[in-house]
PDB file of N, CA and C in Angstrom:
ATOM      1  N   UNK A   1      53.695 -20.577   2.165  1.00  0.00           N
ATOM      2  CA  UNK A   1      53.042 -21.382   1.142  1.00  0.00           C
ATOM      3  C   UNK A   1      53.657 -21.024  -0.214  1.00  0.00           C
ATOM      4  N   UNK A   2      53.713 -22.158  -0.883  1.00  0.00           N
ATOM      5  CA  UNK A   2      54.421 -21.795  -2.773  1.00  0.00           C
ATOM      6  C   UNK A   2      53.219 -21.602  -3.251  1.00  0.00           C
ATOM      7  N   UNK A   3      54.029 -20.361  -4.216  1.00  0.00           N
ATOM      8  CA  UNK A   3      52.401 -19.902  -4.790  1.00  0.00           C
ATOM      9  C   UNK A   3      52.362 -20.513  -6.387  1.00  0.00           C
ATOM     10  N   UNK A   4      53.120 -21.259  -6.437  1.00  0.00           N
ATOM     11  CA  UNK A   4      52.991 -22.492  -7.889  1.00  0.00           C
ATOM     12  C   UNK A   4      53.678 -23.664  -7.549  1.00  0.00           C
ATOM     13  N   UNK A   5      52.851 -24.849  -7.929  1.00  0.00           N
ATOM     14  CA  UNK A   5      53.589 -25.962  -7.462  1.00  0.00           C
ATOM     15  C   UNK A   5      54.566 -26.774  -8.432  1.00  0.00           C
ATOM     16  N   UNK A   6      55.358 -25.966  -9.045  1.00  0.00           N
ATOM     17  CA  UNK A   6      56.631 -26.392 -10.526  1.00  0.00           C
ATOM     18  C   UNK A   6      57.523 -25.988  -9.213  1.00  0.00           C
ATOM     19  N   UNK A   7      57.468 -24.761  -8.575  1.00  0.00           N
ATOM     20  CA  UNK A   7      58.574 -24.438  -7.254  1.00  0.00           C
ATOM     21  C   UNK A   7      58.672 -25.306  -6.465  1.00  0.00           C
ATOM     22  N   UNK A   8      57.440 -25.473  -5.409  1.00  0.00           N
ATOM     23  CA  UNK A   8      57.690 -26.405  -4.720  1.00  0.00           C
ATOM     24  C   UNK A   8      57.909 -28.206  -5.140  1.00  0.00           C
ATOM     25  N   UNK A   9      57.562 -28.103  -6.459  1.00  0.00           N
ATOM     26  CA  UNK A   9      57.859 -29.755  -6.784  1.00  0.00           C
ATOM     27  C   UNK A   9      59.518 -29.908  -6.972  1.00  0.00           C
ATOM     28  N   UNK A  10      60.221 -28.940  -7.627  1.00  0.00           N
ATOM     29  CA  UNK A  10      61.662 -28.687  -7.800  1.00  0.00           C
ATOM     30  C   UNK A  10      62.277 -28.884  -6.162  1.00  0.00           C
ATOM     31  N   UNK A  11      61.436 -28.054  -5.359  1.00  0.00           N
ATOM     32  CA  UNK A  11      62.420 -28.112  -3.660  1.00  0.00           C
ATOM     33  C   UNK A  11      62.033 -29.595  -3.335  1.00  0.00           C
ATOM     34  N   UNK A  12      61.186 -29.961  -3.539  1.00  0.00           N
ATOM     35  CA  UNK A  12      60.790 -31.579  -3.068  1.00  0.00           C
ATOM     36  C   UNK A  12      61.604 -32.720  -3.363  1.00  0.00           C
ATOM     37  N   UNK A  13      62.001 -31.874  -5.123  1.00  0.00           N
ATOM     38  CA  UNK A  13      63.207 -32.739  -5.503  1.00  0.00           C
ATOM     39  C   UNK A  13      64.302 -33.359  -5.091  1.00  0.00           C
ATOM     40  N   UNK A  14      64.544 -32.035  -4.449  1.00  0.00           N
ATOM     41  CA  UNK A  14      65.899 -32.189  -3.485  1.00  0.00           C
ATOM     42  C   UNK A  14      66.096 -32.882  -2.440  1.00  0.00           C
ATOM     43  N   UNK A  15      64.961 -33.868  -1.718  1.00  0.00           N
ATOM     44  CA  UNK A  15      65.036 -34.643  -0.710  1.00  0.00           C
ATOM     45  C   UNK A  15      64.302 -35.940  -0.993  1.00  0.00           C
ATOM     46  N   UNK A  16      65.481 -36.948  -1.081  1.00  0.00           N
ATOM     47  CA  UNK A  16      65.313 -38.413  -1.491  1.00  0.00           C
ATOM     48  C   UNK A  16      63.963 -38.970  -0.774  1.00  0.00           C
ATOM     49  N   UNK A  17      63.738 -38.576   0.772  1.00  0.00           N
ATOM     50  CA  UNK A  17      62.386 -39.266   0.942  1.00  0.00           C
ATOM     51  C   UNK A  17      61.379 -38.922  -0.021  1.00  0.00           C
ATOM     52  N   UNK A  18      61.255 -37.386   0.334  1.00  0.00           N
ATOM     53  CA  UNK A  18      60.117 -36.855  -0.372  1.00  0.00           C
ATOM     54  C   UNK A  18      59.738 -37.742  -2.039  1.00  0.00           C
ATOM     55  N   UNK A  19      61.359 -37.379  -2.523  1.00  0.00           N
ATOM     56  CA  UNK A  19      61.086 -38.146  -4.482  1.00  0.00           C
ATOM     57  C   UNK A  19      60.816 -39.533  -4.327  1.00  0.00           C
ATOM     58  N   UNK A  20      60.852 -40.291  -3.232  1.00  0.00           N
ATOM     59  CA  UNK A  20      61.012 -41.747  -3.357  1.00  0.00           C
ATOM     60  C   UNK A  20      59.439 -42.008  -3.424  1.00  0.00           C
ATOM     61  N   UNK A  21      58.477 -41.408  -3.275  1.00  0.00           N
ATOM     62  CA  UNK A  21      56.740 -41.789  -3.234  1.00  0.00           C
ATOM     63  C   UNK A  21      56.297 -41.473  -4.805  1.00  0.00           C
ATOM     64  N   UNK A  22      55.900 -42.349  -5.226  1.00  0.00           N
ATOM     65  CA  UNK A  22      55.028 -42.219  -6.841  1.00  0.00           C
ATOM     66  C   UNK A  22      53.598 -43.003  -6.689  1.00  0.00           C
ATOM     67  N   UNK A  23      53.161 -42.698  -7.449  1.00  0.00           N
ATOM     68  CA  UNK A  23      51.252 -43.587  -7.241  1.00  0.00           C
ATOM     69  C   UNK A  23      51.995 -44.777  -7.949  1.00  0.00           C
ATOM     70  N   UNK A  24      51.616 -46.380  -7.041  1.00  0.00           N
ATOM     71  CA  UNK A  24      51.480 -47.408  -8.195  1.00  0.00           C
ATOM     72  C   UNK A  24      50.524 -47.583  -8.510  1.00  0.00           C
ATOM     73  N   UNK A  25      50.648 -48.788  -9.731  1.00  0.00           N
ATOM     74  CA  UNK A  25      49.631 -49.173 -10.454  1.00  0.00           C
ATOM     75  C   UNK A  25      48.287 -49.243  -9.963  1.00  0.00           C
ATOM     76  N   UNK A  26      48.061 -49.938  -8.730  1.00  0.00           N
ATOM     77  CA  UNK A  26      46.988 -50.253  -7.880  1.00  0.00           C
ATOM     78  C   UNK A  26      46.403 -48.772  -8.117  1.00  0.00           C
ATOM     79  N   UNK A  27      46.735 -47.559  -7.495  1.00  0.00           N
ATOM     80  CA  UNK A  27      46.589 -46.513  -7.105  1.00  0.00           C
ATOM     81  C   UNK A  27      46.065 -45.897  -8.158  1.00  0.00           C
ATOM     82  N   UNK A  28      47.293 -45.610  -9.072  1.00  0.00           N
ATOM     83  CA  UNK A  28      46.777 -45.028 -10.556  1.00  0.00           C
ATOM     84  C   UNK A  28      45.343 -45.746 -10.953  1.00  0.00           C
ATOM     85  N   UNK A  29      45.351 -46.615 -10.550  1.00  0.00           N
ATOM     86  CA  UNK A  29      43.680 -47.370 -11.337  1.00  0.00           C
ATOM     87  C   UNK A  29      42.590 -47.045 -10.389  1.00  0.00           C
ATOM     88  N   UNK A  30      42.896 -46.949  -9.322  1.00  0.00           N
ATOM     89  CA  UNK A  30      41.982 -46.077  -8.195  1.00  0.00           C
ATOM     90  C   UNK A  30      41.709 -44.771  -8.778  1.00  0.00           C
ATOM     91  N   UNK A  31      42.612 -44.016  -9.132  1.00  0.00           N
ATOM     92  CA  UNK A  31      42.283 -42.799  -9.264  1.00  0.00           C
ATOM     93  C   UNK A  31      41.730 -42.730 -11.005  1.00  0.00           C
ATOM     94  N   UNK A  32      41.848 -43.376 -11.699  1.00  0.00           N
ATOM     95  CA  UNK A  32      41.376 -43.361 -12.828  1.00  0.00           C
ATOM     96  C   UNK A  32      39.438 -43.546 -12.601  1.00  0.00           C
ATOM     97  N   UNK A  33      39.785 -44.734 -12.545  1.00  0.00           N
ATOM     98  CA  UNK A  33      38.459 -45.170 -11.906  1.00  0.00           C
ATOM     99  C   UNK A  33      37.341 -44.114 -10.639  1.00  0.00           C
ATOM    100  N   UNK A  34      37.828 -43.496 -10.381  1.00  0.00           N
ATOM    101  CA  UNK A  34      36.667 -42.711  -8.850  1.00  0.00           C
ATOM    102  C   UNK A  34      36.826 -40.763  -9.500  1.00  0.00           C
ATOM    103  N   UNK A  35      38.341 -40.919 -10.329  1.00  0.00           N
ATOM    104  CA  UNK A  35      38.227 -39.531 -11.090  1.00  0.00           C
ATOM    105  C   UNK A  35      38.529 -38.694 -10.353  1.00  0.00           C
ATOM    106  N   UNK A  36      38.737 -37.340 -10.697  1.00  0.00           N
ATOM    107  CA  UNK A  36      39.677 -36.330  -9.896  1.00  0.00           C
ATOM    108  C   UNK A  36      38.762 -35.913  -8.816  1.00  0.00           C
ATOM    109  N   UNK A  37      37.551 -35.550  -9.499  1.00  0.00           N
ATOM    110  CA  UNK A  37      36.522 -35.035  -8.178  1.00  0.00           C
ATOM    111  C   UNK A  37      36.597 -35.755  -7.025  1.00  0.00           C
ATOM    112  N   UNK A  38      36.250 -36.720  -7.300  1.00  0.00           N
ATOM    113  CA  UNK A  38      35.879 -37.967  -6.326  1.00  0.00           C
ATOM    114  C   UNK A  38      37.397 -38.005  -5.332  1.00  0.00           C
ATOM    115  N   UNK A  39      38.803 -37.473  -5.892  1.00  0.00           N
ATOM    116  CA  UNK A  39      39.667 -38.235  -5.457  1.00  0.00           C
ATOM    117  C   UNK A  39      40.225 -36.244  -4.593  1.00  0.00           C
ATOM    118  N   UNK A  40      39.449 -35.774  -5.050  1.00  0.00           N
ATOM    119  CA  UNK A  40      39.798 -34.275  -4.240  1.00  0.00           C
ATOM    120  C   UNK A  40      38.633 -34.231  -2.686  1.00  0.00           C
ATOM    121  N   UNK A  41      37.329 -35.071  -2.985  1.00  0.00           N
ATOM    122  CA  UNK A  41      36.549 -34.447  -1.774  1.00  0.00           C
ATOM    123  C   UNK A  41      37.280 -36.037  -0.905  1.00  0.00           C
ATOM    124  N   UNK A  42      37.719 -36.452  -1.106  1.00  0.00           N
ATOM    125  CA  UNK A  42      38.766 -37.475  -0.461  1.00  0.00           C
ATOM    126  C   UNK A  42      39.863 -37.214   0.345  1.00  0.00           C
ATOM    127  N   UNK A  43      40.399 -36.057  -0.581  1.00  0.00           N
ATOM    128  CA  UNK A  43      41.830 -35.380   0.086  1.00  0.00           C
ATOM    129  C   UNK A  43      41.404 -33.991   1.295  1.00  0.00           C
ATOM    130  N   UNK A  44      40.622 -33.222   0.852  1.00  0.00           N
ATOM    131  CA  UNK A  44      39.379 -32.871   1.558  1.00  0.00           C
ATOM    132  C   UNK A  44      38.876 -33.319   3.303  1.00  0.00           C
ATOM    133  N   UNK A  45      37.994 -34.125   3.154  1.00  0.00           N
ATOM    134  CA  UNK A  45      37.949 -34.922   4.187  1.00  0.00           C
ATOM    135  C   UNK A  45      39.629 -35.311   4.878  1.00  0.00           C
ATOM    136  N   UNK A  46      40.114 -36.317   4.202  1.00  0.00           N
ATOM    137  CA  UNK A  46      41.354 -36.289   4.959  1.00  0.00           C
ATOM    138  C   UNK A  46      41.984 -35.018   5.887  1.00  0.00           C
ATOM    139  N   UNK A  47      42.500 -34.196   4.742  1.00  0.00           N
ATOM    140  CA  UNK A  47      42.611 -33.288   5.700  1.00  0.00           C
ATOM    141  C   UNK A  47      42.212 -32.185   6.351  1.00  0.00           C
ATOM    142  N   UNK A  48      41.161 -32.212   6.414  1.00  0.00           N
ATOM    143  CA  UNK A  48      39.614 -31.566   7.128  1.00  0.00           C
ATOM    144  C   UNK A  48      39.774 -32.675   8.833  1.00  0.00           C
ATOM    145  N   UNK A  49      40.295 -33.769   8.735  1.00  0.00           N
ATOM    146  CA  UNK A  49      39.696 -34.616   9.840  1.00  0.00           C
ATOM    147  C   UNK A  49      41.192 -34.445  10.631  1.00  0.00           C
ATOM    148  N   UNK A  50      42.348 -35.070   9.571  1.00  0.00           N
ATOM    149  CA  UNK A  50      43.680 -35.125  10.019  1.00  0.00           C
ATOM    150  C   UNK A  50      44.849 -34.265  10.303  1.00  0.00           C
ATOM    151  N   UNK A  51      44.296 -33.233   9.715  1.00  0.00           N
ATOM    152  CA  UNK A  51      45.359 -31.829   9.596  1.00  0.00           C
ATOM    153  C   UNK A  51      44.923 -30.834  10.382  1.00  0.00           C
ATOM    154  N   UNK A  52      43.639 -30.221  10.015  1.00  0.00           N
ATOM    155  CA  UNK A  52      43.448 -29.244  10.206  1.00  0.00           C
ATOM    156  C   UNK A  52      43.054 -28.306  11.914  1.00  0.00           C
ATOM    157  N   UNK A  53      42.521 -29.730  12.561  1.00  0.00           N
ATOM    158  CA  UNK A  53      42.416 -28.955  13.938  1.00  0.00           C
ATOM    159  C   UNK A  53      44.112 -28.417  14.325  1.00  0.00           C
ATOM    160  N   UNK A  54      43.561 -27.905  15.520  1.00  0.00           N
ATOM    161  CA  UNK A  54      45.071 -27.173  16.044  1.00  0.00           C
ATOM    162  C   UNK A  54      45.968 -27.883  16.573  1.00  0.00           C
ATOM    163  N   UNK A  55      45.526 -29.050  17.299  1.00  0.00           N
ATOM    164  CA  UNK A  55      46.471 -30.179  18.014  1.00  0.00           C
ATOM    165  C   UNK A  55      45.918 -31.023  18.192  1.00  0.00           C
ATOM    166  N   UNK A  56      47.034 -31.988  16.812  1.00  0.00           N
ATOM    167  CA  UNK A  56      46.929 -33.454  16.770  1.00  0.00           C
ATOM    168  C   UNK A  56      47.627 -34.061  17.518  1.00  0.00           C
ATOM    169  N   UNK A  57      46.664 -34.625  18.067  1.00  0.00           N
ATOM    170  CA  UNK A  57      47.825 -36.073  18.926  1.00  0.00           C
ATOM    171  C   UNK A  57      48.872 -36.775  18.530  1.00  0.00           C
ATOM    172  N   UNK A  58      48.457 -37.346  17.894  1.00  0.00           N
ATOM    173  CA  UNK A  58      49.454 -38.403  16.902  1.00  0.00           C
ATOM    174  C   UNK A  58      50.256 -37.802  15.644  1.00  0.00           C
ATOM    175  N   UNK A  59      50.380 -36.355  15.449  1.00  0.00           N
ATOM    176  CA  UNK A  59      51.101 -35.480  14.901  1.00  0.00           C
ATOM    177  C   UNK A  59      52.756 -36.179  14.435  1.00  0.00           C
ATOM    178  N   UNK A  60      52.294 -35.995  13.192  1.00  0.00           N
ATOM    179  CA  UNK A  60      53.661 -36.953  12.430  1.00  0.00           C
ATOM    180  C   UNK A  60      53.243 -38.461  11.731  1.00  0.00           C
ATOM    181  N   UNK A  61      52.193 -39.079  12.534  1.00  0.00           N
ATOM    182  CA  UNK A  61      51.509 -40.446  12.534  1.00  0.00           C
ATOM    183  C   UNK A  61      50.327 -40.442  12.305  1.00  0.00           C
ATOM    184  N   UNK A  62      49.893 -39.186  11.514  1.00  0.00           N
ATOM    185  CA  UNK A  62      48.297 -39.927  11.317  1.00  0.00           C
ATOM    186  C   UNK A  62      48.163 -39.848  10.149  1.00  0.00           C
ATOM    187  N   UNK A  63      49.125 -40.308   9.013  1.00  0.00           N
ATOM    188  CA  UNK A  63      48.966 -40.435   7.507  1.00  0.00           C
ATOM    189  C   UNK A  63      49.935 -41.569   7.490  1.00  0.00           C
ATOM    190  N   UNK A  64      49.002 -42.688   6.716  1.00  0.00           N
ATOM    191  CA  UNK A  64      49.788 -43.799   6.374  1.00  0.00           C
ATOM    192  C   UNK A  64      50.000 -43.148   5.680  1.00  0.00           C
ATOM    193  N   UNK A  65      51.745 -44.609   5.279  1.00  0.00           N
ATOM    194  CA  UNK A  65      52.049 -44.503   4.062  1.00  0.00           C
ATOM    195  C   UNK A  65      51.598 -45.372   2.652  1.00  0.00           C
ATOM    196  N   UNK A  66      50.508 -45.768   2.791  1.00  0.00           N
ATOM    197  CA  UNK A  66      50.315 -46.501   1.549  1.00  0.00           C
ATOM    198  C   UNK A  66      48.424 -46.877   1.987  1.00  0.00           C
ATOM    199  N   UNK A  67      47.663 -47.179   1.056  1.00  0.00           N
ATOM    200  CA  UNK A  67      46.026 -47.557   1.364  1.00  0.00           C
ATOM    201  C   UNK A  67      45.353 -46.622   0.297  1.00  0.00           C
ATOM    202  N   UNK A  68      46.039 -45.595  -0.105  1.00  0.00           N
ATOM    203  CA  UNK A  68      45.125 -44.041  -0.531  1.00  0.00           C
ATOM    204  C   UNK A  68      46.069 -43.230  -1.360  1.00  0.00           C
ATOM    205  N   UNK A  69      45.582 -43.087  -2.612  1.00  0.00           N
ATOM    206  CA  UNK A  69      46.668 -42.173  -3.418  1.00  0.00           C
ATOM    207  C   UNK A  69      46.778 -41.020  -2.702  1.00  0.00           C
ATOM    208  N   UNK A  70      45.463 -40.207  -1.849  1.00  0.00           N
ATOM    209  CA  UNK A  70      46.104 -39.291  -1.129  1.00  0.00           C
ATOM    210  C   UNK A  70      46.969 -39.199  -0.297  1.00  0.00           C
ATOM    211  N   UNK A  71      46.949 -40.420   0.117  1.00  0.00           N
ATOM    212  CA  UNK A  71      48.276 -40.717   1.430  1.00  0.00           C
ATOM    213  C   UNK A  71      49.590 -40.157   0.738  1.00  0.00           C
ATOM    214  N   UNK A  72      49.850 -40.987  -0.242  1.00  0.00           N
ATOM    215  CA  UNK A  72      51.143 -40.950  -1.086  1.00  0.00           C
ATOM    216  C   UNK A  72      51.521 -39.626  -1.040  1.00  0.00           C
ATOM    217  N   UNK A  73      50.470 -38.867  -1.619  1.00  0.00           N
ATOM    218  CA  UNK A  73      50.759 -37.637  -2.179  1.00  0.00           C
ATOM    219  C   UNK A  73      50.995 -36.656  -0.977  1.00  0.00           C
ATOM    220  N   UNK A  74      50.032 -37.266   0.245  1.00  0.00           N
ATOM    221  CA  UNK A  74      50.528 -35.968   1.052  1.00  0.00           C
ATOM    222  C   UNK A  74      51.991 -35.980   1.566  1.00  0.00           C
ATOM    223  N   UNK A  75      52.496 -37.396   1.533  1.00  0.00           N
ATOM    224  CA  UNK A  75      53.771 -37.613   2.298  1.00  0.00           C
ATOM    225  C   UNK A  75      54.729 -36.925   1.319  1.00  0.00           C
ATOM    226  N   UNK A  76      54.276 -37.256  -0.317  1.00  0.00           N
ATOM    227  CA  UNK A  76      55.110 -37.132  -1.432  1.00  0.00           C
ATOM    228  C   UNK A  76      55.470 -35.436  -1.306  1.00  0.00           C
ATOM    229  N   UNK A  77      54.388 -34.350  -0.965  1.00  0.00           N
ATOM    230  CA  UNK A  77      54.648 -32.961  -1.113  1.00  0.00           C
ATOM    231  C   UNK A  77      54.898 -32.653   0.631  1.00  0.00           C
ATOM    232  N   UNK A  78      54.802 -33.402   0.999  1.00  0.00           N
ATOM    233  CA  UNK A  78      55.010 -32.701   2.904  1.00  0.00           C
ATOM    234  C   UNK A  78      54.040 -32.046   3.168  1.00  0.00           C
ATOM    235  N   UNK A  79      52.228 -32.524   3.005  1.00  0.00           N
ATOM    236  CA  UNK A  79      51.272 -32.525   3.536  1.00  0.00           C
ATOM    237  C   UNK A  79      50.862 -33.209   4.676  1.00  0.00           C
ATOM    238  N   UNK A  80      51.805 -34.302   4.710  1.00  0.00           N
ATOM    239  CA  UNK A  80      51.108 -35.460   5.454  1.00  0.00           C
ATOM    240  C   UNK A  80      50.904 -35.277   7.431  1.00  0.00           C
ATOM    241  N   UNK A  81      51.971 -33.999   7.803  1.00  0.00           N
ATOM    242  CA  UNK A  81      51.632 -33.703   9.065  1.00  0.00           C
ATOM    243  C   UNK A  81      51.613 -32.253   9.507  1.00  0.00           C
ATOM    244  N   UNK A  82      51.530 -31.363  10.283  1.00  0.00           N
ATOM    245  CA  UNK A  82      51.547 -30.077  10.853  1.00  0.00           C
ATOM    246  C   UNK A  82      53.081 -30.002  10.866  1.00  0.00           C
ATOM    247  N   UNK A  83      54.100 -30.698  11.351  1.00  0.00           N
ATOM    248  CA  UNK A  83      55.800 -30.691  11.495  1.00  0.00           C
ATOM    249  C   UNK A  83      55.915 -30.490  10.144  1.00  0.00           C
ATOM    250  N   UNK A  84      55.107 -31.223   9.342  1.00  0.00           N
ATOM    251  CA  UNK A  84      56.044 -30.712   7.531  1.00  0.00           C
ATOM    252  C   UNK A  84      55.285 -29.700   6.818  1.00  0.00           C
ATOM    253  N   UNK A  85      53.811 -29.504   7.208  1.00  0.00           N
ATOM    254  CA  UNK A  85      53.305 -28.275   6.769  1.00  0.00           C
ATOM    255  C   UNK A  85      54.284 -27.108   7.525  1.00  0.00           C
ATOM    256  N   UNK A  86      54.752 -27.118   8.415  1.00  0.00           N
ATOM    257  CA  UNK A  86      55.318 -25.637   9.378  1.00  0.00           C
ATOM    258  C   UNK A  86      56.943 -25.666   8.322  1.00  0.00           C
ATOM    259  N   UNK A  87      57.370 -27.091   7.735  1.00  0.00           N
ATOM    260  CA  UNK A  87      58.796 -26.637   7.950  1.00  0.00           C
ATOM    261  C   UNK A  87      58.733 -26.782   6.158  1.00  0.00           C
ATOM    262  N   UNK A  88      57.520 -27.200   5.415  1.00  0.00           N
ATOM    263  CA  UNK A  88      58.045 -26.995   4.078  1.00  0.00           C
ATOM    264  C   UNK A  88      57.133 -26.183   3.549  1.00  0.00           C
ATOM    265  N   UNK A  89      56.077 -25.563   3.952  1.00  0.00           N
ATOM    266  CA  UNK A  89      55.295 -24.817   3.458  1.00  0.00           C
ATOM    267  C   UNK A  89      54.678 -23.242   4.389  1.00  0.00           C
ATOM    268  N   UNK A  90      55.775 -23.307   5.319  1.00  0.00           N
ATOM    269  CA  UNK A  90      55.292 -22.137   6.691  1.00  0.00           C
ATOM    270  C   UNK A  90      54.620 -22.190   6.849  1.00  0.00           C
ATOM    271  N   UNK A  91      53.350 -23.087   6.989  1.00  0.00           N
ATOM    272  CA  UNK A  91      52.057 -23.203   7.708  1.00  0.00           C
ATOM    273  C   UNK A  91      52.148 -23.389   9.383  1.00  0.00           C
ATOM    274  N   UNK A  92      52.181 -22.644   9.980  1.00  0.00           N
ATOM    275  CA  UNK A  92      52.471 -22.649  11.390  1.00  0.00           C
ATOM    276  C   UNK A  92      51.464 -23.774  12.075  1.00  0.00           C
ATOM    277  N   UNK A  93      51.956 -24.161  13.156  1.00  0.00           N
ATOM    278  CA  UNK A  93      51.232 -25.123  14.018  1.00  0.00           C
ATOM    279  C   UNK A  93      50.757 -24.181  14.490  1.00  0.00           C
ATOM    280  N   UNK A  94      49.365 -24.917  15.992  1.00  0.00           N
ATOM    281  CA  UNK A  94      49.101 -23.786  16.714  1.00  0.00           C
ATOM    282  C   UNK A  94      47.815 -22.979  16.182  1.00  0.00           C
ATOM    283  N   UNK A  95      47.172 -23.552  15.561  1.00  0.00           N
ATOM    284  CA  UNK A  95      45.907 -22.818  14.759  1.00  0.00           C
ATOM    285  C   UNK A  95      45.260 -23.878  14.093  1.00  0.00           C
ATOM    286  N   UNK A  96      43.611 -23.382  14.254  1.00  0.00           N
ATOM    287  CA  UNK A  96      42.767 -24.592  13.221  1.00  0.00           C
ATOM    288  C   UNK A  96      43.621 -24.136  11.964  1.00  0.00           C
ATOM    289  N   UNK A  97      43.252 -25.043  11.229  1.00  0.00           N
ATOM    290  CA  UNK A  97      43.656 -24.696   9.413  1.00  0.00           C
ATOM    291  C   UNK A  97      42.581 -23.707   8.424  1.00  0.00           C
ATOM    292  N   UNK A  98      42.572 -22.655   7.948  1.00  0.00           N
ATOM    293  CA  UNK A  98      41.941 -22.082   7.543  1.00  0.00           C
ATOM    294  C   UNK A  98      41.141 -22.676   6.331  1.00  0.00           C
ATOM    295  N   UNK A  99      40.062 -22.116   5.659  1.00  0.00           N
ATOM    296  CA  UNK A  99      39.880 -22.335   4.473  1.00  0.00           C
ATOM    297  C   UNK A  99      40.976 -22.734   3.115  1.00  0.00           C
ATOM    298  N   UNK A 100      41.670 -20.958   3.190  1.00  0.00           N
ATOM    299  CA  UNK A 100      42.398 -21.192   2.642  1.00  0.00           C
ATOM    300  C   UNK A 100      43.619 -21.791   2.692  1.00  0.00           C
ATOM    301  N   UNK A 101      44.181 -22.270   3.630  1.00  0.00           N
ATOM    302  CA  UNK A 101      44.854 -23.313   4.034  1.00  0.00           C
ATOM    303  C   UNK A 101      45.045 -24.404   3.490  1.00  0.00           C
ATOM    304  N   UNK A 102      43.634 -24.940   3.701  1.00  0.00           N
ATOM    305  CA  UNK A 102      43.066 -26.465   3.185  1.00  0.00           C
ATOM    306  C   UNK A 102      42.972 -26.392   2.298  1.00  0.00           C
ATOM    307  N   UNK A 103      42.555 -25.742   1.097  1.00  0.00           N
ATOM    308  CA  UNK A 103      42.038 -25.651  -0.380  1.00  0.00           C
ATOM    309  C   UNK A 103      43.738 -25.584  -0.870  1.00  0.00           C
ATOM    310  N   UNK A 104      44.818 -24.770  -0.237  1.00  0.00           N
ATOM    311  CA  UNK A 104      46.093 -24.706  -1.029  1.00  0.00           C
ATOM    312  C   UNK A 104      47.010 -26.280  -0.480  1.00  0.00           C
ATOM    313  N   UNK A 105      46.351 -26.708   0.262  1.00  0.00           N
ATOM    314  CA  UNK A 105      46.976 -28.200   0.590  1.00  0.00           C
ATOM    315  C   UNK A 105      46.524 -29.175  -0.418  1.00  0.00           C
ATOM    316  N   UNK A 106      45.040 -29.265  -0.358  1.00  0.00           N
ATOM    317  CA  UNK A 106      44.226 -30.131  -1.588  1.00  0.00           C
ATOM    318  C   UNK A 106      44.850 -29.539  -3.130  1.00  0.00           C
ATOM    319  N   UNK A 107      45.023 -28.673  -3.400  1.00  0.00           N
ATOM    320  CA  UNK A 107      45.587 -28.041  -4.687  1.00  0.00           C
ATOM    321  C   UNK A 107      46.592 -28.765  -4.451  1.00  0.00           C
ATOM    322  N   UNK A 108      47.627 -28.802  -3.814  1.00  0.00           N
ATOM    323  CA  UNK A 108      48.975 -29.187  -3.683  1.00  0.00           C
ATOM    324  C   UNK A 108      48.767 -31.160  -3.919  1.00  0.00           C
ATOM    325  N   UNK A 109      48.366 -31.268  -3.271  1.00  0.00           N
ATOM    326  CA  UNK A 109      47.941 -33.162  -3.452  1.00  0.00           C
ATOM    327  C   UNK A 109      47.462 -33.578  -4.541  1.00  0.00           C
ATOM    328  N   UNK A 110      46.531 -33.022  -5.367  1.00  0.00           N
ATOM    329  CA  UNK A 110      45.826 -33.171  -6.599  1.00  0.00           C
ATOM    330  C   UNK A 110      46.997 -32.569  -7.406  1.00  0.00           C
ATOM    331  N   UNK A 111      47.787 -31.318  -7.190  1.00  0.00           N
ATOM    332  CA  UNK A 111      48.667 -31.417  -8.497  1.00  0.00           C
ATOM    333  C   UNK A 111      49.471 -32.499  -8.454  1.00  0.00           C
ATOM    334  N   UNK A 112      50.575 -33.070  -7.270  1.00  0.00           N
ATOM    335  CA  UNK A 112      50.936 -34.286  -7.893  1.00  0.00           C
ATOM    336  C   UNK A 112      50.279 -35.485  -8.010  1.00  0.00           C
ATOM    337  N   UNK A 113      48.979 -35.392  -7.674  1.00  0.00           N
ATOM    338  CA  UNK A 113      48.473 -36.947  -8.582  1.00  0.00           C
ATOM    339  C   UNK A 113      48.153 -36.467  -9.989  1.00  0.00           C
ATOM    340  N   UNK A 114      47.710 -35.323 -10.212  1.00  0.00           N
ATOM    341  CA  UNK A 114      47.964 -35.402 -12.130  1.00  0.00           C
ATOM    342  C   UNK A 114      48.949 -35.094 -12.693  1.00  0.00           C
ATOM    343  N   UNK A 115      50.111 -35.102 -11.718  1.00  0.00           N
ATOM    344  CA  UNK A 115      51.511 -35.008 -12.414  1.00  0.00           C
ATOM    345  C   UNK A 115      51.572 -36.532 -12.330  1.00  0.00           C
ATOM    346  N   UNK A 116      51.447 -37.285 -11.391  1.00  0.00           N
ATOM    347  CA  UNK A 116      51.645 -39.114 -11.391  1.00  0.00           C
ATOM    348  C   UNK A 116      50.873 -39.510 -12.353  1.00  0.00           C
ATOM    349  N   UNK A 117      49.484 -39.201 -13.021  1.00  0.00           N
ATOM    350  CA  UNK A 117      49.068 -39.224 -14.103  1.00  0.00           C
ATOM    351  C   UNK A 117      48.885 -39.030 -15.424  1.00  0.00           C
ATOM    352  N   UNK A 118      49.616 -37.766 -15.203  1.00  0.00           N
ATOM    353  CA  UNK A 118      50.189 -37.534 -16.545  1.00  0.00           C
ATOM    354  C   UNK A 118      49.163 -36.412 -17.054  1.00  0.00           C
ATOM    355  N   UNK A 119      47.682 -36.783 -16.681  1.00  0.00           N
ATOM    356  CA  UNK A 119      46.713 -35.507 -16.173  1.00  0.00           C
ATOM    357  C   UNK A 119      45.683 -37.071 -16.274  1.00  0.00           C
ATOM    358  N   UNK A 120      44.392 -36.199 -15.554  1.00  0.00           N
ATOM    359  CA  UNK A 120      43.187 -37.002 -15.772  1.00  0.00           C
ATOM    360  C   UNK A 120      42.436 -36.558 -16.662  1.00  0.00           C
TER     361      UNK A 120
END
């Protein structure tokens, strides 16, 4: 896990998928509108439901890419499956997701939506 996300946003840099996801307009007005709280027990749930047990089925495929600024963001930092938590953040497969796990994933998603925001 990066223990500041200026590091890991710099390594993210470096791979055209990853930089190619930004919040649009639609999105940005979603998240303006429902506010950071609202848009963290969101990311939360998500990945409380989608991440965190030990084995997902559909592993790789269960985060669109577009519907949910969290979507964006998890694909945008390599939240969006257990294969990119293990290979960009050493979060090993093979285990529920811990507390702290989940809270440094949601940290990670919420910093780049108030970097796509500019802050809230």
């Amino acid at each position: 896990m990066y223990s500041d996300y200026e590091t890991l946003k710099r390594k993210l840099a470096s791979s055209p998928f990853r930089s190619s996801f930004h919040l649009d307009e639609k999105s940005r007005e979603y998240v303006q509108k429902k506010g950071e709280e609202t848009i963290a027990r969101h990311a939360i749930d998500f990945i409380t439901k989608r991440l965190a047990p030990k084995e997902i089925l559909n592993d790789g495929k269960q985060t669109p890419m577009k519907g949910h600024p969290v979507f964006i963001a998890q694909h945008a930092t390599a939240t969006c499956c257990r294969s990119c938590l293990e290979k960009w953040h050493k979060i090993k497969k093979g285990h529920d997701l811990d507390e702290d796990e989940i809270k440094y994933i949601v940290s990670v998603i919420m910093s780049f939506i108030k970097d796509e925001m500019g802050s809230l």
